[in-house]
PDB file of N, CA and C in Angstrom:
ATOM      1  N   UNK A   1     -10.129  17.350   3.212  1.00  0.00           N
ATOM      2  CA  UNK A   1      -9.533  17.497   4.531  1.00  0.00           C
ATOM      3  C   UNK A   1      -8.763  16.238   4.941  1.00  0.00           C
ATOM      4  N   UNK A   2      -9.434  14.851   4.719  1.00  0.00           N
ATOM      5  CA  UNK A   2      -8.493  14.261   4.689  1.00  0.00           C
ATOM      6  C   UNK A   2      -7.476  13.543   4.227  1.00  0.00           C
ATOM      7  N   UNK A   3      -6.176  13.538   4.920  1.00  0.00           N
ATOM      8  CA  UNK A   3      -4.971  12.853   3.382  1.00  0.00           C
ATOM      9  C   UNK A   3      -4.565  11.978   3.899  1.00  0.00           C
ATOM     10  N   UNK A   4      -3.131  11.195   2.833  1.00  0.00           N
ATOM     11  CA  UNK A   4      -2.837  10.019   3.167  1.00  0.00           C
ATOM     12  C   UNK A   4      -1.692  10.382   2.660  1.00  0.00           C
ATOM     13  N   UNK A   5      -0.564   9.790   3.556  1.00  0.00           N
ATOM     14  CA  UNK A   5       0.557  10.792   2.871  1.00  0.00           C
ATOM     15  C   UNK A   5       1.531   9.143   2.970  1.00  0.00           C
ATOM     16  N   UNK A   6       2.016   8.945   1.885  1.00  0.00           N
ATOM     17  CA  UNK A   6       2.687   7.141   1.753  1.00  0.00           C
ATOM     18  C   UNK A   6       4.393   7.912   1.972  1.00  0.00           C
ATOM     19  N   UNK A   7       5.421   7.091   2.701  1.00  0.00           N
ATOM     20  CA  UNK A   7       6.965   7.221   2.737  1.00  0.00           C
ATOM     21  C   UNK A   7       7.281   5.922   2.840  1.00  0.00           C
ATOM     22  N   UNK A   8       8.115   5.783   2.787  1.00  0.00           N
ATOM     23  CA  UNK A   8       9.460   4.229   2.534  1.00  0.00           C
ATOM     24  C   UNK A   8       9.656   3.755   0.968  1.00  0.00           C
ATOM     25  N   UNK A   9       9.076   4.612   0.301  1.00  0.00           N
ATOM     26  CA  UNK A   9       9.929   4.157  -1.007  1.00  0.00           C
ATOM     27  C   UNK A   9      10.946   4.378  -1.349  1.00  0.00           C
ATOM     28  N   UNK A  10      11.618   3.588  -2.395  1.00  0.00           N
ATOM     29  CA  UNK A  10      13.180   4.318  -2.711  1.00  0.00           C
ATOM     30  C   UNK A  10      13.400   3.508  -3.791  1.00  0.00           C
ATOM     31  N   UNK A  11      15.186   3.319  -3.565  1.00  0.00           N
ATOM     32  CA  UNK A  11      15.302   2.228  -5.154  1.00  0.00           C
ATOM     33  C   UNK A  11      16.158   0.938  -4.106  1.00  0.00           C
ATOM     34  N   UNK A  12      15.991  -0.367  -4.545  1.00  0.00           N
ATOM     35  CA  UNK A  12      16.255  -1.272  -3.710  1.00  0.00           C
ATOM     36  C   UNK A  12      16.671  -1.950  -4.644  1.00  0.00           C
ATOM     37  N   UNK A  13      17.716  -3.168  -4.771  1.00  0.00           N
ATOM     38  CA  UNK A  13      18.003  -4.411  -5.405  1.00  0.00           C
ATOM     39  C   UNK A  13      17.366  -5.453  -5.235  1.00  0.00           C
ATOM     40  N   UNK A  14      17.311  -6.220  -6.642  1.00  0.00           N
ATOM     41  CA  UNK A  14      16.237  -7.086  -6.684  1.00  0.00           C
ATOM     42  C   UNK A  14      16.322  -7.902  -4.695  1.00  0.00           C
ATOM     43  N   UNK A  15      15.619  -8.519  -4.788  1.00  0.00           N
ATOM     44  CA  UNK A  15      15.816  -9.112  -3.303  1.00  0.00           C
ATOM     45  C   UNK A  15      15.837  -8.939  -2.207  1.00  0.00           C
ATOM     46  N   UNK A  16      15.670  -7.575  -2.296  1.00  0.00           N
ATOM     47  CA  UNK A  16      15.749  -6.637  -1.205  1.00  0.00           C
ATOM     48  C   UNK A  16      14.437  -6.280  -0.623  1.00  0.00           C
ATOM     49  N   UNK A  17      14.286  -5.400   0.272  1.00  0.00           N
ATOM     50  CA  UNK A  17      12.703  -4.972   1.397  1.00  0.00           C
ATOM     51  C   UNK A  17      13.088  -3.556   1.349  1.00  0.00           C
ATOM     52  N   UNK A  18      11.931  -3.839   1.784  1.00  0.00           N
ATOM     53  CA  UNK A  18      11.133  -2.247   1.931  1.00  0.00           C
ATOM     54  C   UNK A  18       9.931  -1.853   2.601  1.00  0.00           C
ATOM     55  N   UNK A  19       9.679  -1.209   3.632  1.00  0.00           N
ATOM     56  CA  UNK A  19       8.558  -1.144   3.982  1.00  0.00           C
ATOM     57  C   UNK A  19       7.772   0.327   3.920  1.00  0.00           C
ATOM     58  N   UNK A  20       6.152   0.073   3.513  1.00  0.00           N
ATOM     59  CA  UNK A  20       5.800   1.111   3.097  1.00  0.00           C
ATOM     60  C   UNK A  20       4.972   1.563   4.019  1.00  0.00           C
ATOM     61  N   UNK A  21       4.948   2.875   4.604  1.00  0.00           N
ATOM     62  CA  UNK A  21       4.379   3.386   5.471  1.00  0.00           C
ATOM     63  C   UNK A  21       2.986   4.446   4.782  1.00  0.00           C
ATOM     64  N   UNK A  22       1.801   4.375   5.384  1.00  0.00           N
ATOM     65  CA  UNK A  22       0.828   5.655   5.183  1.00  0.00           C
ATOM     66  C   UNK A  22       0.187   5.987   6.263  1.00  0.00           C
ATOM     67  N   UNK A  23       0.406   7.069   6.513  1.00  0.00           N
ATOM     68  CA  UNK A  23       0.367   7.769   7.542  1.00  0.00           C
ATOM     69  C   UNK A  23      -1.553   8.654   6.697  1.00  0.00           C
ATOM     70  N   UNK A  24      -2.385   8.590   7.659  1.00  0.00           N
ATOM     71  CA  UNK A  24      -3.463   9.615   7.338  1.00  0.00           C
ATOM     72  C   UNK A  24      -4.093  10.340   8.402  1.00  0.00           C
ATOM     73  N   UNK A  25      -4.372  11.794   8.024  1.00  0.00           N
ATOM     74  CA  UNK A  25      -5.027  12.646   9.067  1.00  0.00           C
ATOM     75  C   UNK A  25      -6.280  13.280   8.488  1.00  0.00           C
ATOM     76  N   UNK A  26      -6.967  13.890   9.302  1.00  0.00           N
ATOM     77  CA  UNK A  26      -8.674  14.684   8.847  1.00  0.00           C
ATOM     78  C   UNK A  26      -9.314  14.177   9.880  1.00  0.00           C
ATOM     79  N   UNK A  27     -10.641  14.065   9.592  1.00  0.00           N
ATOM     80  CA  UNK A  27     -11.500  14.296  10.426  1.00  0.00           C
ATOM     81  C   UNK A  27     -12.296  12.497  10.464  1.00  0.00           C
ATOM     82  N   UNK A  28     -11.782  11.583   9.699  1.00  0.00           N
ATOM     83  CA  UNK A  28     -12.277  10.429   9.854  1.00  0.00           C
ATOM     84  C   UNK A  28     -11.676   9.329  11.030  1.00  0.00           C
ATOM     85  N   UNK A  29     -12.504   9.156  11.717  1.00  0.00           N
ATOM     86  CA  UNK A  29     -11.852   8.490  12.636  1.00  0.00           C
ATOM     87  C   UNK A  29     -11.452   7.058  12.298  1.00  0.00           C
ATOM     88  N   UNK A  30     -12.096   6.417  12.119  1.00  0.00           N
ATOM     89  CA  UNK A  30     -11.895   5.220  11.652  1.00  0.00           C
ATOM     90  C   UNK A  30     -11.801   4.178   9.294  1.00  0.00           C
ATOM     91  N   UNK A  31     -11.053   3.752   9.215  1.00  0.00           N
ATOM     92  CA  UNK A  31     -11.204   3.327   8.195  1.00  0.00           C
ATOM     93  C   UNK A  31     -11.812   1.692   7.787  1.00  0.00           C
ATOM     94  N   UNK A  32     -13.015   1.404   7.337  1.00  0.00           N
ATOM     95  CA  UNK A  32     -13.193   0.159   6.861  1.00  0.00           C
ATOM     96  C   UNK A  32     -12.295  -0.847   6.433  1.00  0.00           C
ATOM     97  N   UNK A  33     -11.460  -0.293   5.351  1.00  0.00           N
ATOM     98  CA  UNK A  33     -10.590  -1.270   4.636  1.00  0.00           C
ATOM     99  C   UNK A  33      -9.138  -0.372   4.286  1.00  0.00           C
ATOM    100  N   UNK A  34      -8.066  -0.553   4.347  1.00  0.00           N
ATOM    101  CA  UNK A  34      -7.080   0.348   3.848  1.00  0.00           C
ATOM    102  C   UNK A  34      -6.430  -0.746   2.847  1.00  0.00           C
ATOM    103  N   UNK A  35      -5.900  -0.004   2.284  1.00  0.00           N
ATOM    104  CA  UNK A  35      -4.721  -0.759   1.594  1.00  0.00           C
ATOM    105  C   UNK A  35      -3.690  -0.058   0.248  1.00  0.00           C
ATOM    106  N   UNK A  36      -3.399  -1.006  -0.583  1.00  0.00           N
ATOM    107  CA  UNK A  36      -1.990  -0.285  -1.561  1.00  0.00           C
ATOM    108  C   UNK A  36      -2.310  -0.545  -2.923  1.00  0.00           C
ATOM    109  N   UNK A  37      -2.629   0.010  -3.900  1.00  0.00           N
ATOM    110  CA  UNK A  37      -2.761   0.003  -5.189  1.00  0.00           C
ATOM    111  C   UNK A  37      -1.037   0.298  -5.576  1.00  0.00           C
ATOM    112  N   UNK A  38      -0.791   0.199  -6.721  1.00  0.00           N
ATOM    113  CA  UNK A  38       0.289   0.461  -7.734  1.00  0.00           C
ATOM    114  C   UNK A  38       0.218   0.429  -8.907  1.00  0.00           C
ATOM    115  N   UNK A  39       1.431   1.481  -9.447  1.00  0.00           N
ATOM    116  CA  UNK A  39       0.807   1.088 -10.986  1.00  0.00           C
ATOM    117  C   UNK A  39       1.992   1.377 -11.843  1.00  0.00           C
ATOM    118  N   UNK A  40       2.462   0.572 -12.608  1.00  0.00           N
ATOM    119  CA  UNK A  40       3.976   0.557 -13.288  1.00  0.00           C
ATOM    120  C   UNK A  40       3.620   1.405 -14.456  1.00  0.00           C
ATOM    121  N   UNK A  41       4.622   1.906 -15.084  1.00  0.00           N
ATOM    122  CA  UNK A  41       4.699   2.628 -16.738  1.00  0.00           C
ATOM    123  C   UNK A  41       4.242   1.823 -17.284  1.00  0.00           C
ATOM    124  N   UNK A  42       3.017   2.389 -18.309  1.00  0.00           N
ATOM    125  CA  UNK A  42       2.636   1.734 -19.396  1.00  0.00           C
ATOM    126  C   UNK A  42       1.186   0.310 -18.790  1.00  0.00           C
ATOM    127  N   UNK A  43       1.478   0.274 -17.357  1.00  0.00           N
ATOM    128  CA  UNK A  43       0.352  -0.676 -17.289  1.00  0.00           C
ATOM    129  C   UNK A  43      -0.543  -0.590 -16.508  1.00  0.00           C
ATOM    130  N   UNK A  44      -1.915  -0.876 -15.859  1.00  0.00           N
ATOM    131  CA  UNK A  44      -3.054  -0.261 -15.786  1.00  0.00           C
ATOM    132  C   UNK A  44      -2.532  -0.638 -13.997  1.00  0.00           C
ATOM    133  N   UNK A  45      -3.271   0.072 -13.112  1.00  0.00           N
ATOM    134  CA  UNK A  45      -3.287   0.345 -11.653  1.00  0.00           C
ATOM    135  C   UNK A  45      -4.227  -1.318 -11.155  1.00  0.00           C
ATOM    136  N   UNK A  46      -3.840  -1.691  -9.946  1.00  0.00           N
ATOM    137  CA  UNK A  46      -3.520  -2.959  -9.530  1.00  0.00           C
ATOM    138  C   UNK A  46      -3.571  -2.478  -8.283  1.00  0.00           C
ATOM    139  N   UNK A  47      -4.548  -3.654  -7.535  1.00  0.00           N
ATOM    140  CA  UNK A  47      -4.559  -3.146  -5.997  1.00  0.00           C
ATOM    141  C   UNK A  47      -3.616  -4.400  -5.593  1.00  0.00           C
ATOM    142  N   UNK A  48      -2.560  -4.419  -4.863  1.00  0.00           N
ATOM    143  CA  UNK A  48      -1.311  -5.153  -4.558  1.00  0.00           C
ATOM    144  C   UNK A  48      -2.294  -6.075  -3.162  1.00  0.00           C
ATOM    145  N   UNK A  49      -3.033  -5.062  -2.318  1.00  0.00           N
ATOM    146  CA  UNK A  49      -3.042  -5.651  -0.737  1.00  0.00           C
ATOM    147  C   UNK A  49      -4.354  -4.793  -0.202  1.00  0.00           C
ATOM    148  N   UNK A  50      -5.149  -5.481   0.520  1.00  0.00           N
ATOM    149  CA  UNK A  50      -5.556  -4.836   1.191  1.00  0.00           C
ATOM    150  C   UNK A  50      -5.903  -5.325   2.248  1.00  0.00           C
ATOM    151  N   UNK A  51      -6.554  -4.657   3.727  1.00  0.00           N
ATOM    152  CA  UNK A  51      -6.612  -4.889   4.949  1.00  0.00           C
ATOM    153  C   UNK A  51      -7.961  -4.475   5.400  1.00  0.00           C
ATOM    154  N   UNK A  52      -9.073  -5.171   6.201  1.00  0.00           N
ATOM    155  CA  UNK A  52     -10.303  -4.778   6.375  1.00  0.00           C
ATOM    156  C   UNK A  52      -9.680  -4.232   7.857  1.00  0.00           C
ATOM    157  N   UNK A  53     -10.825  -3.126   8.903  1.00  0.00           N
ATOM    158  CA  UNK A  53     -10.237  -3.197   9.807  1.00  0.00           C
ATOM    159  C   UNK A  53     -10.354  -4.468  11.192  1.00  0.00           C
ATOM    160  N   UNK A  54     -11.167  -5.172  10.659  1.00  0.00           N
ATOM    161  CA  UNK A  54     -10.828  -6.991  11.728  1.00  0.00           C
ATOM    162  C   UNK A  54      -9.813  -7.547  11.365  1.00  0.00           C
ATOM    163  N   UNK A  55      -8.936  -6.947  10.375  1.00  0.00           N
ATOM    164  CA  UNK A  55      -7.785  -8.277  10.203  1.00  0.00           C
ATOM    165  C   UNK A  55      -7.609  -8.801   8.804  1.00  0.00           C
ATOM    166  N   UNK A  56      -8.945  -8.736   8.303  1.00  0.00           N
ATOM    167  CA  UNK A  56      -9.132 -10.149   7.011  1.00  0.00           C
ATOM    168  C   UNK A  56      -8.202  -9.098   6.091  1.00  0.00           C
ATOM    169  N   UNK A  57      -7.561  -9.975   5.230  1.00  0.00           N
ATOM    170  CA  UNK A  57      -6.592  -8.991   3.504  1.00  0.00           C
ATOM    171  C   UNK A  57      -6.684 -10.380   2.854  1.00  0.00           C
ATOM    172  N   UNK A  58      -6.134  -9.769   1.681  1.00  0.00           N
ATOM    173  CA  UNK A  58      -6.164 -10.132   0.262  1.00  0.00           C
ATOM    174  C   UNK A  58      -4.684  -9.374  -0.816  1.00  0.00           C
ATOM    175  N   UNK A  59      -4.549 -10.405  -0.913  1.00  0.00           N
ATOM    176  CA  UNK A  59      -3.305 -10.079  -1.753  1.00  0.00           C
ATOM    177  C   UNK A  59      -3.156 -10.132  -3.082  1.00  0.00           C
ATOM    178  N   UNK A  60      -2.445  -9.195  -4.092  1.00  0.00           N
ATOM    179  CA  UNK A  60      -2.586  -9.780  -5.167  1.00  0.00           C
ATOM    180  C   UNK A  60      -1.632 -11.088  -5.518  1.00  0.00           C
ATOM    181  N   UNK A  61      -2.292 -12.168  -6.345  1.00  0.00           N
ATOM    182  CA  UNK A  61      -1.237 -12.985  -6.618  1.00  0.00           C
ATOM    183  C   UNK A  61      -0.154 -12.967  -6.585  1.00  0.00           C
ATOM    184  N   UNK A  62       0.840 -12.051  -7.435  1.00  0.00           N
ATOM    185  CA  UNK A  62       1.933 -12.529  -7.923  1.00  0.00           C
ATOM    186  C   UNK A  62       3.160 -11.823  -6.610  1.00  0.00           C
ATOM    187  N   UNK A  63       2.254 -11.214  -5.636  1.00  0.00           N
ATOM    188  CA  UNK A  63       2.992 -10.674  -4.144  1.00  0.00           C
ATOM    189  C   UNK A  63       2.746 -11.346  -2.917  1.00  0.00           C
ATOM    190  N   UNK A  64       1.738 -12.478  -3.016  1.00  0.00           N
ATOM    191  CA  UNK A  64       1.674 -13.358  -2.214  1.00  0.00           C
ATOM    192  C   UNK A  64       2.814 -14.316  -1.705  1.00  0.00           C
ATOM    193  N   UNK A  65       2.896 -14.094  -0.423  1.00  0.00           N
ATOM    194  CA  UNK A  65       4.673 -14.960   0.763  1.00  0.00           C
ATOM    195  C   UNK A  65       5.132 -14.189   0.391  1.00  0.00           C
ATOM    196  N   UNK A  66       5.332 -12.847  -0.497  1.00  0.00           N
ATOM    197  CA  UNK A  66       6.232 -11.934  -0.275  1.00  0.00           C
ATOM    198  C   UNK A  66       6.013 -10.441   0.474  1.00  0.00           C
ATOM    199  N   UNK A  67       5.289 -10.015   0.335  1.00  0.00           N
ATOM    200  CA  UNK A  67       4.022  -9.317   0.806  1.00  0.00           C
ATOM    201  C   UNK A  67       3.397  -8.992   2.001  1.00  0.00           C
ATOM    202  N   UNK A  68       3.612  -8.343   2.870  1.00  0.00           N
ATOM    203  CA  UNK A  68       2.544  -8.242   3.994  1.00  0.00           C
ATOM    204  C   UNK A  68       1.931  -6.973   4.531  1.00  0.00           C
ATOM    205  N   UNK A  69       0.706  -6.991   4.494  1.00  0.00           N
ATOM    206  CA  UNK A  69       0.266  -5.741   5.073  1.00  0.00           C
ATOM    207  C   UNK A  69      -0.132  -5.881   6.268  1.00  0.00           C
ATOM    208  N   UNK A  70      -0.234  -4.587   7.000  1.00  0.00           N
ATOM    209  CA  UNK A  70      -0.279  -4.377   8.380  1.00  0.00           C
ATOM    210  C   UNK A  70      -0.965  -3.112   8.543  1.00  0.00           C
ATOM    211  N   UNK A  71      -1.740  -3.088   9.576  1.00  0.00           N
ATOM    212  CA  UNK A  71      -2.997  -1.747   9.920  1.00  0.00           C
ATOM    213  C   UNK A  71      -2.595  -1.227  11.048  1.00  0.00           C
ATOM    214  N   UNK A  72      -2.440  -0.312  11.584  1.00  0.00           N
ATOM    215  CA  UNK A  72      -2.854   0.411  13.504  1.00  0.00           C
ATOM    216  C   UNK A  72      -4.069   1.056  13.509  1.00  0.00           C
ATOM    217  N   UNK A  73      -5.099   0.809  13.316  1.00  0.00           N
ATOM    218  CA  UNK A  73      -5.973   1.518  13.729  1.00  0.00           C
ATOM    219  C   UNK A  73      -6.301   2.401  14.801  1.00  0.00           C
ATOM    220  N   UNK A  74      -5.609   2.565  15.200  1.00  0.00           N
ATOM    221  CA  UNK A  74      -5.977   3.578  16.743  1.00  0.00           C
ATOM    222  C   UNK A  74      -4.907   4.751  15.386  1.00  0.00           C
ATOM    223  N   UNK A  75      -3.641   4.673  15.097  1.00  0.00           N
ATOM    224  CA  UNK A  75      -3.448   5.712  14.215  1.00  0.00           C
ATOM    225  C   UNK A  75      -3.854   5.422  12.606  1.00  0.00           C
ATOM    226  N   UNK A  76      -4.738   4.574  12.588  1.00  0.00           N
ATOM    227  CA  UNK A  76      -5.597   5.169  11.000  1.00  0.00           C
ATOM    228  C   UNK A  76      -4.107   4.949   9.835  1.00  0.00           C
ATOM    229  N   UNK A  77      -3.132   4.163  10.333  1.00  0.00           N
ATOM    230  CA  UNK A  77      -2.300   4.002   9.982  1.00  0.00           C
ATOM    231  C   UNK A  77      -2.035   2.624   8.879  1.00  0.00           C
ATOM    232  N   UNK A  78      -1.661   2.608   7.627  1.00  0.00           N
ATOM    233  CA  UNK A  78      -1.562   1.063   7.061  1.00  0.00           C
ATOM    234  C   UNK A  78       0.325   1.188   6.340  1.00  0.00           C
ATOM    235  N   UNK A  79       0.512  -0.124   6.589  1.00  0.00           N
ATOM    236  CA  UNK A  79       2.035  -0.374   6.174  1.00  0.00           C
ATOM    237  C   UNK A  79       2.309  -1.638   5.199  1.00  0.00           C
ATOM    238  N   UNK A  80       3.335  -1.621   4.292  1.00  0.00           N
ATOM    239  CA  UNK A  80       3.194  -3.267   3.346  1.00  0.00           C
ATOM    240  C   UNK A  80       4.715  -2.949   2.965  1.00  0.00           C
ATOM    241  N   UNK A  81       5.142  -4.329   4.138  1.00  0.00           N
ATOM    242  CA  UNK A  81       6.214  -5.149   4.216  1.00  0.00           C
ATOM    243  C   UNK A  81       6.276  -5.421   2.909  1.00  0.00           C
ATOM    244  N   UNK A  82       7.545  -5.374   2.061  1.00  0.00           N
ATOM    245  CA  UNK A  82       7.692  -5.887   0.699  1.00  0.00           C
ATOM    246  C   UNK A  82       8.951  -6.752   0.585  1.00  0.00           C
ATOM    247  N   UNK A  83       9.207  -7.762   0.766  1.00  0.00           N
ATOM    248  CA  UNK A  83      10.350  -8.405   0.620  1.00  0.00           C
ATOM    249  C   UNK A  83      10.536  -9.428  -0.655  1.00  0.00           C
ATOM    250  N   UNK A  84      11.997  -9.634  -0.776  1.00  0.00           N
ATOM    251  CA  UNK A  84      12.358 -10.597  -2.403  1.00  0.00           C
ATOM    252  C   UNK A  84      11.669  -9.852  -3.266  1.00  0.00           C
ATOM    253  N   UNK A  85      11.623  -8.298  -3.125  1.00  0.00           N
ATOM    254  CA  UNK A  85      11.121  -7.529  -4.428  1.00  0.00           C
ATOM    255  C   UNK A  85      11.910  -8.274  -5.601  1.00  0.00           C
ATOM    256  N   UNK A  86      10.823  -7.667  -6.822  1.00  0.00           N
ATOM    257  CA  UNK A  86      11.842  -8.318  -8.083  1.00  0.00           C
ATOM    258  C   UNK A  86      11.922  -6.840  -8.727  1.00  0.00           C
ATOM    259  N   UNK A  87      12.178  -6.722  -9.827  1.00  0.00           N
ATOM    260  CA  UNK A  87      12.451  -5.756 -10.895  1.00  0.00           C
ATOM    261  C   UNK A  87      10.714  -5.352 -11.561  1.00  0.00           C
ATOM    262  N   UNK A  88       9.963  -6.700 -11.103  1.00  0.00           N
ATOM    263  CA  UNK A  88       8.732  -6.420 -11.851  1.00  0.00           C
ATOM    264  C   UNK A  88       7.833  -5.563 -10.856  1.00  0.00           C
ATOM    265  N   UNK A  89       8.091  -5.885  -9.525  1.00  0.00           N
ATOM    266  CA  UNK A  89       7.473  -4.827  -8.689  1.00  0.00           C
ATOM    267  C   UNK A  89       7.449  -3.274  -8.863  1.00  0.00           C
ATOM    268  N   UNK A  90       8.463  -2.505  -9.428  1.00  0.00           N
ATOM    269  CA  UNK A  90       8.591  -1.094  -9.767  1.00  0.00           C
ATOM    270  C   UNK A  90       7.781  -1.319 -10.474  1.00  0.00           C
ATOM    271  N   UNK A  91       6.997  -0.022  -9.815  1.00  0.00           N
ATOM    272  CA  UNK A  91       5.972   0.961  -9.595  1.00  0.00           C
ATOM    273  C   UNK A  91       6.011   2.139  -8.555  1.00  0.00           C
ATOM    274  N   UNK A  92       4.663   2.810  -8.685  1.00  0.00           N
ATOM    275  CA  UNK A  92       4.599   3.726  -7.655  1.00  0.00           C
ATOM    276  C   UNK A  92       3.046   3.215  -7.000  1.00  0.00           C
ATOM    277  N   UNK A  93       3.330   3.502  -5.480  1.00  0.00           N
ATOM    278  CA  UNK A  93       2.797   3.044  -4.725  1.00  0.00           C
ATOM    279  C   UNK A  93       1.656   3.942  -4.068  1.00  0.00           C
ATOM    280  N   UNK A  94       0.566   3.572  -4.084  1.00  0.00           N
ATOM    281  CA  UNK A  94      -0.200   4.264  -3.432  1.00  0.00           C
ATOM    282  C   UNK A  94      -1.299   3.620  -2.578  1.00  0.00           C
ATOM    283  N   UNK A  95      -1.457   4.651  -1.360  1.00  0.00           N
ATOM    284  CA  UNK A  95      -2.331   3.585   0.042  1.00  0.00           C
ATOM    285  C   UNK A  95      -3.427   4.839  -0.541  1.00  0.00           C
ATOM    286  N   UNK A  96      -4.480   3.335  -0.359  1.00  0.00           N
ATOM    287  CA  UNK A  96      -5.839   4.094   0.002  1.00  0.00           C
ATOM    288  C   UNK A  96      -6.955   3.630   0.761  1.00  0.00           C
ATOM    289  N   UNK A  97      -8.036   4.333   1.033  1.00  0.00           N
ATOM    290  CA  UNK A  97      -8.977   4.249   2.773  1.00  0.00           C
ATOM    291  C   UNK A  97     -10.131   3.870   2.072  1.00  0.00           C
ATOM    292  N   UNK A  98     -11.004   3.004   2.604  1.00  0.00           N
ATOM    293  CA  UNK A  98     -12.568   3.550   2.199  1.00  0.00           C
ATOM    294  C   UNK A  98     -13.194   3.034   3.866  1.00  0.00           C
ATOM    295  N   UNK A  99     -13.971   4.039   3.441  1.00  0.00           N
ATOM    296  CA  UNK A  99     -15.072   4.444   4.750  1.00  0.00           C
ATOM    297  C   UNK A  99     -16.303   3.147   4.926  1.00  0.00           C
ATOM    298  N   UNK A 100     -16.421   2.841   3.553  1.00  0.00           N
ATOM    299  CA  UNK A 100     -17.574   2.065   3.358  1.00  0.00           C
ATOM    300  C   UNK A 100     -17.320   1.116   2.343  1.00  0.00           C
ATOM    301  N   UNK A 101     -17.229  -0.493   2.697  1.00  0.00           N
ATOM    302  CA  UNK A 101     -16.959  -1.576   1.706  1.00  0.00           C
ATOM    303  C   UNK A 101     -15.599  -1.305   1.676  1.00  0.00           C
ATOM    304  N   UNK A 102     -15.159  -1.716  -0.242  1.00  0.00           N
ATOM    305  CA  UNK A 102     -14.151  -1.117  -0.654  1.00  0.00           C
ATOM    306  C   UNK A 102     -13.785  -0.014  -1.226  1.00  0.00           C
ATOM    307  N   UNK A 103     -15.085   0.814  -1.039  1.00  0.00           N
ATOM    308  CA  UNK A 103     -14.935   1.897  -2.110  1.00  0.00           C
ATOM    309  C   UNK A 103     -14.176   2.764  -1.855  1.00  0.00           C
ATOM    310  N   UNK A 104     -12.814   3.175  -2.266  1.00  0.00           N
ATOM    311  CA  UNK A 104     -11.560   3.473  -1.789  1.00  0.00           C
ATOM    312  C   UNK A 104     -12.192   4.679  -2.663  1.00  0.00           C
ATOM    313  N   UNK A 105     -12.415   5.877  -1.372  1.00  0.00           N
ATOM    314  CA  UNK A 105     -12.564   7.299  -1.336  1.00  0.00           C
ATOM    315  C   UNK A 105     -11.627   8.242  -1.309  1.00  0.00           C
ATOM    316  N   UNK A 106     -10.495   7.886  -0.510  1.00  0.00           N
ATOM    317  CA  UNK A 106      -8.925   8.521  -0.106  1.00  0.00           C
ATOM    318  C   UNK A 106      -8.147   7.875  -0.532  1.00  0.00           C
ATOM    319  N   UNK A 107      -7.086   8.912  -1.197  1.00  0.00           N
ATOM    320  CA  UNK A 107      -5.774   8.334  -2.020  1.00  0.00           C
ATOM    321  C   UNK A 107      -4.750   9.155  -1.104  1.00  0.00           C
ATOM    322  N   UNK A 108      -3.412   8.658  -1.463  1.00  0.00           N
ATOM    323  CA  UNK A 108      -2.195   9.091  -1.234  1.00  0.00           C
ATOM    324  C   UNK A 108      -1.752   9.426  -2.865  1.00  0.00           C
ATOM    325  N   UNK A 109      -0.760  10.549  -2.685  1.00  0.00           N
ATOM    326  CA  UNK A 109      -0.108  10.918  -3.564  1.00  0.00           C
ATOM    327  C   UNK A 109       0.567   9.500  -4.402  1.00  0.00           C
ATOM    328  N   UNK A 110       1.035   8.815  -3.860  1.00  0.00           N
ATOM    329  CA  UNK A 110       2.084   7.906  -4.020  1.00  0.00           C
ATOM    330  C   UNK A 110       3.652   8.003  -3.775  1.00  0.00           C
ATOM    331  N   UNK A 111       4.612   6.571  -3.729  1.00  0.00           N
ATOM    332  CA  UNK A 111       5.410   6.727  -3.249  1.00  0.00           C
ATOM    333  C   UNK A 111       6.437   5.451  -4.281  1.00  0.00           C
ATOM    334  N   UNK A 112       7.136   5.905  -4.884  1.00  0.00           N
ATOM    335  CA  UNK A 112       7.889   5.305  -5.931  1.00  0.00           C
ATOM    336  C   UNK A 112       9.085   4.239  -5.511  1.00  0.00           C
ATOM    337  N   UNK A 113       9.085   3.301  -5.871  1.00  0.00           N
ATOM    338  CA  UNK A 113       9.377   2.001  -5.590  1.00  0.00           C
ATOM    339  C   UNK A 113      10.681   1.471  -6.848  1.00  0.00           C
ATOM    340  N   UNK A 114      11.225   1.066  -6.967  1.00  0.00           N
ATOM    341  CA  UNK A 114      12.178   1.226  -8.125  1.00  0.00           C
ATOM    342  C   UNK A 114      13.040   0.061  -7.912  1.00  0.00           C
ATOM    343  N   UNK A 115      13.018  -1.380  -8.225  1.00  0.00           N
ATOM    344  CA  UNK A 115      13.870  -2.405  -8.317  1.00  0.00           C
ATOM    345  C   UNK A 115      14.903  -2.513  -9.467  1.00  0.00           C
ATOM    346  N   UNK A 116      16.212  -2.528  -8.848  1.00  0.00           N
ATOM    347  CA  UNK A 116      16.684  -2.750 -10.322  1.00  0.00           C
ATOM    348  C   UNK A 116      17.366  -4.393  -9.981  1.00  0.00           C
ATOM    349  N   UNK A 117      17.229  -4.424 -11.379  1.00  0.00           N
ATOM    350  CA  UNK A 117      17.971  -6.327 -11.702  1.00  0.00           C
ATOM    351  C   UNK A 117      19.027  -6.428 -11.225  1.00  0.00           C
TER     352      UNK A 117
END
């Protein structure tokens, strides 16, 4: 019942932004931790960002000062500012929820991200 539905991807030039929106509805009112996994051709899934709901995140290295995530909790809502993308960022993007800790219970379809050089 409940989903997570990710938009703002597209194809961007290196250097360029993008911001990624996930929108989620059902019956959970509140989320512990949200955030954005990705995962390029050929290489294993990578949580990029995530957001507890007090505030605290964690970034992955190599998106850190470029990077920012952002929560609304009143709409159950999480977003990740992506700027000075490179070519290595393409992937597809996916936000996900967990209720409890990190244990990310709810996925989004994903939302495809595409830098070219």
């Amino acid at each position: 019942q409940v989903q997570l539905v990710e938009s703002g991807g597209g194809l961007v030039q290196a250097g360029g932004s993008l911001r990624l929106s996930c929108a989620t509805s059902g019956n959970i009112f509140s989320f512990n931790v949200m955030g954005w996994y990705r995962q390029a051709p050929g290489k294993q899934r990578e949580l990029v960002a995530d957001m507890s709901r007090g505030g605290s995140a964690n970034y992955l290295d190599s998106v850190k000062g470029r990077f920012t995530i952002s929560r609304d909790n009143a709409k159950n809502t999480v977003y990740l500012q992506m700027n000075s993308l490179k070519p290595e960022d393409t992937a597809v993007y996916y936000c996900n929820a967990a209720t409890v800790g990190r244990i990310y219970e709810y996925w989004g379809q994903g939302t495809q991200v595409t830098v070219s050089s």
